[in-house]
Structures are given as structure tokens and as C-alpha cells.
PDB file of N, CA and C in Angstrom:
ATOM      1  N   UNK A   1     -48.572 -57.714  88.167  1.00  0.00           N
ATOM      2  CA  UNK A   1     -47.976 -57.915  86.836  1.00  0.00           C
ATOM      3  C   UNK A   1     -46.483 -58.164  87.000  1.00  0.00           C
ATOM      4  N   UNK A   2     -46.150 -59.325  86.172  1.00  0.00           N
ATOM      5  CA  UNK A   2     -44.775 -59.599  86.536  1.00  0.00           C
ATOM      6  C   UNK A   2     -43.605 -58.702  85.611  1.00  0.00           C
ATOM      7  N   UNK A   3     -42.350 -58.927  85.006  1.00  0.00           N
ATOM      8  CA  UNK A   3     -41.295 -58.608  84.599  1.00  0.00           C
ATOM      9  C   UNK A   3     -41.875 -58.834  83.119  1.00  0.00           C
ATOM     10  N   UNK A   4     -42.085 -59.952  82.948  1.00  0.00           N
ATOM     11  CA  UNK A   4     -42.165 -60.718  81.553  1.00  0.00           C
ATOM     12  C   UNK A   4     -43.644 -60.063  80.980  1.00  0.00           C
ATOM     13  N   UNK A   5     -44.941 -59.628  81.765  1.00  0.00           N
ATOM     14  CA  UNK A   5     -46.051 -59.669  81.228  1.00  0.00           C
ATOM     15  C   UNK A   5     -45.626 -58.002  80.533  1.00  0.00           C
ATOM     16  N   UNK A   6     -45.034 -57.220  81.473  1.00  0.00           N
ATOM     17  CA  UNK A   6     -44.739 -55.855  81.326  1.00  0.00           C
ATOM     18  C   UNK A   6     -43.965 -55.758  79.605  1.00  0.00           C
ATOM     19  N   UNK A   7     -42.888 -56.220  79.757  1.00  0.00           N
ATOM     20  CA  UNK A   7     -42.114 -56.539  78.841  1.00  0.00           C
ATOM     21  C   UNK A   7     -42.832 -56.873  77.293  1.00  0.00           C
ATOM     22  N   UNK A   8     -43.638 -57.466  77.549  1.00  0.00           N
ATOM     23  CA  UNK A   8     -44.862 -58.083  76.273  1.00  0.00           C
ATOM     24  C   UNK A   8     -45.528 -56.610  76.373  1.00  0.00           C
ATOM     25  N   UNK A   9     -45.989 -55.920  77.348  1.00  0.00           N
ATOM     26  CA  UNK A   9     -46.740 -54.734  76.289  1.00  0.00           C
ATOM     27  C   UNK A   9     -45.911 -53.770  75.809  1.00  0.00           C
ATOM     28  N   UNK A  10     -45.214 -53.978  76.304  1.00  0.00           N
ATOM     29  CA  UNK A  10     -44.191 -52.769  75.782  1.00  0.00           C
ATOM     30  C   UNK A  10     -43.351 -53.028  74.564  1.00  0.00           C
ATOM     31  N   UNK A  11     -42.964 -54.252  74.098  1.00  0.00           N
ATOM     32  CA  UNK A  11     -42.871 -54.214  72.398  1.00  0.00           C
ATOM     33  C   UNK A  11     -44.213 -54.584  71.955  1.00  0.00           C
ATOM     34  N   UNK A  12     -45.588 -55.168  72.132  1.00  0.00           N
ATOM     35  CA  UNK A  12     -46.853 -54.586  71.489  1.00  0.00           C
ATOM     36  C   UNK A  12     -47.004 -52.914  71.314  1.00  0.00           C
ATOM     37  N   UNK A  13     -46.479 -52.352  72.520  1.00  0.00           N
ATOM     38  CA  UNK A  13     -46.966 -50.767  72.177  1.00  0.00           C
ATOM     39  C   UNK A  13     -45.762 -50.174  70.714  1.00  0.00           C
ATOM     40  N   UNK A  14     -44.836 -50.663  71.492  1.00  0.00           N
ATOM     41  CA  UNK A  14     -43.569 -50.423  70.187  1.00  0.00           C
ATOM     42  C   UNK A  14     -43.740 -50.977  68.813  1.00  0.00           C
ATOM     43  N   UNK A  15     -44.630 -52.014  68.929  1.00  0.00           N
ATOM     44  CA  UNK A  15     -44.729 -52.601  67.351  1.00  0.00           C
ATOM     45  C   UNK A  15     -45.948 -51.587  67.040  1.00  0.00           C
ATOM     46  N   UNK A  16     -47.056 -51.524  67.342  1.00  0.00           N
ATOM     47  CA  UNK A  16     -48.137 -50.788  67.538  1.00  0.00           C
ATOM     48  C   UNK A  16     -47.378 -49.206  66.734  1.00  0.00           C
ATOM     49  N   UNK A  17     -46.601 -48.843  67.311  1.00  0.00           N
ATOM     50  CA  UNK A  17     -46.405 -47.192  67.216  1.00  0.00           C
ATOM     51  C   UNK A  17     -45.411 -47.323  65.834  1.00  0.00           C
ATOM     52  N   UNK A  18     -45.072 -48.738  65.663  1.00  0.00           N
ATOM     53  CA  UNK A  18     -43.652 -48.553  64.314  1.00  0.00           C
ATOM     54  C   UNK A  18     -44.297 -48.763  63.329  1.00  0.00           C
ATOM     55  N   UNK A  19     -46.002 -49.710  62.935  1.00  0.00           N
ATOM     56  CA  UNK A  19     -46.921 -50.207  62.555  1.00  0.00           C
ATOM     57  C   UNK A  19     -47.259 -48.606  61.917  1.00  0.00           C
ATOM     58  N   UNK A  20     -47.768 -47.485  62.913  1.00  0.00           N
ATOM     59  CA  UNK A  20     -48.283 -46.415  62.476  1.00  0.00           C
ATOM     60  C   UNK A  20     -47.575 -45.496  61.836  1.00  0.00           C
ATOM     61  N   UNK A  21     -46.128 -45.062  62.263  1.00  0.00           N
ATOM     62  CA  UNK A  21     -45.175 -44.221  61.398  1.00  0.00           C
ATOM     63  C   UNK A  21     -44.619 -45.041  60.120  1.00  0.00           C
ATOM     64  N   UNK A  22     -44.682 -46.547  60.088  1.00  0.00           N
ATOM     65  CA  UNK A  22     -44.874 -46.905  58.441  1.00  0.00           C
ATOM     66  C   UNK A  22     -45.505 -46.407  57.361  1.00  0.00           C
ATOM     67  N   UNK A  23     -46.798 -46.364  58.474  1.00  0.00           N
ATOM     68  CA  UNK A  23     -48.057 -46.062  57.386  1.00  0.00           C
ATOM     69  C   UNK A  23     -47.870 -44.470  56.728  1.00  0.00           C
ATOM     70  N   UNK A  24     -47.323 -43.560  57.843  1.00  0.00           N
ATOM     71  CA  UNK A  24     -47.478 -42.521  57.708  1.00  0.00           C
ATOM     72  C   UNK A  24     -46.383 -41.736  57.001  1.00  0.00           C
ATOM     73  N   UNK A  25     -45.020 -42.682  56.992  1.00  0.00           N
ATOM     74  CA  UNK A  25     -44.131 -42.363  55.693  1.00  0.00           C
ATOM     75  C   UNK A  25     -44.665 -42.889  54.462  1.00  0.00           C
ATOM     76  N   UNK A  26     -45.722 -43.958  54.454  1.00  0.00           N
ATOM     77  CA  UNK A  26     -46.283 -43.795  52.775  1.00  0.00           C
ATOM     78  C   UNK A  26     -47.035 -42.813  52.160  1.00  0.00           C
ATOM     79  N   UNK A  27     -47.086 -42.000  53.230  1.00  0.00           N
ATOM     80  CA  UNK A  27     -48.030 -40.626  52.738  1.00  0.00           C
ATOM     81  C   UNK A  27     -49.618 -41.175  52.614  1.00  0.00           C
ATOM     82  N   UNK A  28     -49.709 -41.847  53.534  1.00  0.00           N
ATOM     83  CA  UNK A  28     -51.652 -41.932  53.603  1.00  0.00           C
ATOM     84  C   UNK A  28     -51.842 -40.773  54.627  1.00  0.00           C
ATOM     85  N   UNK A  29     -51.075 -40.931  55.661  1.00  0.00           N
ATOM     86  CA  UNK A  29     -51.728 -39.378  56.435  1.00  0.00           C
ATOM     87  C   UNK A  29     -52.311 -39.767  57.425  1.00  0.00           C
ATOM     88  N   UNK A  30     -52.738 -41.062  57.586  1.00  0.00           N
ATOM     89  CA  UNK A  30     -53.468 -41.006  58.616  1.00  0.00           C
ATOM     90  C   UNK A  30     -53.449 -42.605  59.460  1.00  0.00           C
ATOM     91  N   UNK A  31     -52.083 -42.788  59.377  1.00  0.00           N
ATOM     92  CA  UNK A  31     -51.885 -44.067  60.521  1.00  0.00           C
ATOM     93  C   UNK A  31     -52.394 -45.282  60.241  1.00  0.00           C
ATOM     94  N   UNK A  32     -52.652 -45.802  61.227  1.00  0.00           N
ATOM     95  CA  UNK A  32     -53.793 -47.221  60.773  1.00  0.00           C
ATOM     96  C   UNK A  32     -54.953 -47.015  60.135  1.00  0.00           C
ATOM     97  N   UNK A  33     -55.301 -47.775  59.743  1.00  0.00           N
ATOM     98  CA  UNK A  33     -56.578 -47.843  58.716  1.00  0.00           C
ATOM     99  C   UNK A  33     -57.583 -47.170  59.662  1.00  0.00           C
ATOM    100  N   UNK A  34     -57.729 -47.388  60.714  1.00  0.00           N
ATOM    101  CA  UNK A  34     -59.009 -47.359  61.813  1.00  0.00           C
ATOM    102  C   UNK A  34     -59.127 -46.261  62.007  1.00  0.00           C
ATOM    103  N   UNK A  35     -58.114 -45.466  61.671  1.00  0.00           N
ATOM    104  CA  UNK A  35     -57.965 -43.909  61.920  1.00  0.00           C
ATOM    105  C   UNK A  35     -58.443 -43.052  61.273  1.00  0.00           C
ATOM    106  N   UNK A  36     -58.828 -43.719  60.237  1.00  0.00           N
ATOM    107  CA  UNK A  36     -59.038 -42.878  58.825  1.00  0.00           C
ATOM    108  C   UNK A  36     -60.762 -42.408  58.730  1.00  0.00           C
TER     109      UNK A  36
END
């Protein structure tokens, strides 16, 4: 795995994790939908 492929999961995981504490300051409670 190169510099660049690394780099791509790691703002997917970061969008991923900012995606879920959105959800979870609207007061649903429970993250992504999938979670629920």
C-alpha cells in the first residue's frame, strides 16, 4: 500500500466517524442509520 492509498482511508475513516457524531448531536442516539 502506497502513501496516497493510505491517505484515502484515512479521511474515509475521518469522514465515516464525523458522518456519525453529526448524527449523534441531533439526538437520534444512535449513529448511522445501520446502527439503529
Amino acid at each position: 500500500m502506497d502513501q496516497q492509498q493510505a491517505d484515502q482511508i484515512r479521511n474515509n475513516v475521518r469522514d465515516s466517524y464525523s458522518k456519525v457524531a453529526e448524527a449523534d448531536n441531533e439526538g437520534d442516539g444512535c449513529g448511522v442509520a445501520s446502527s439503529c
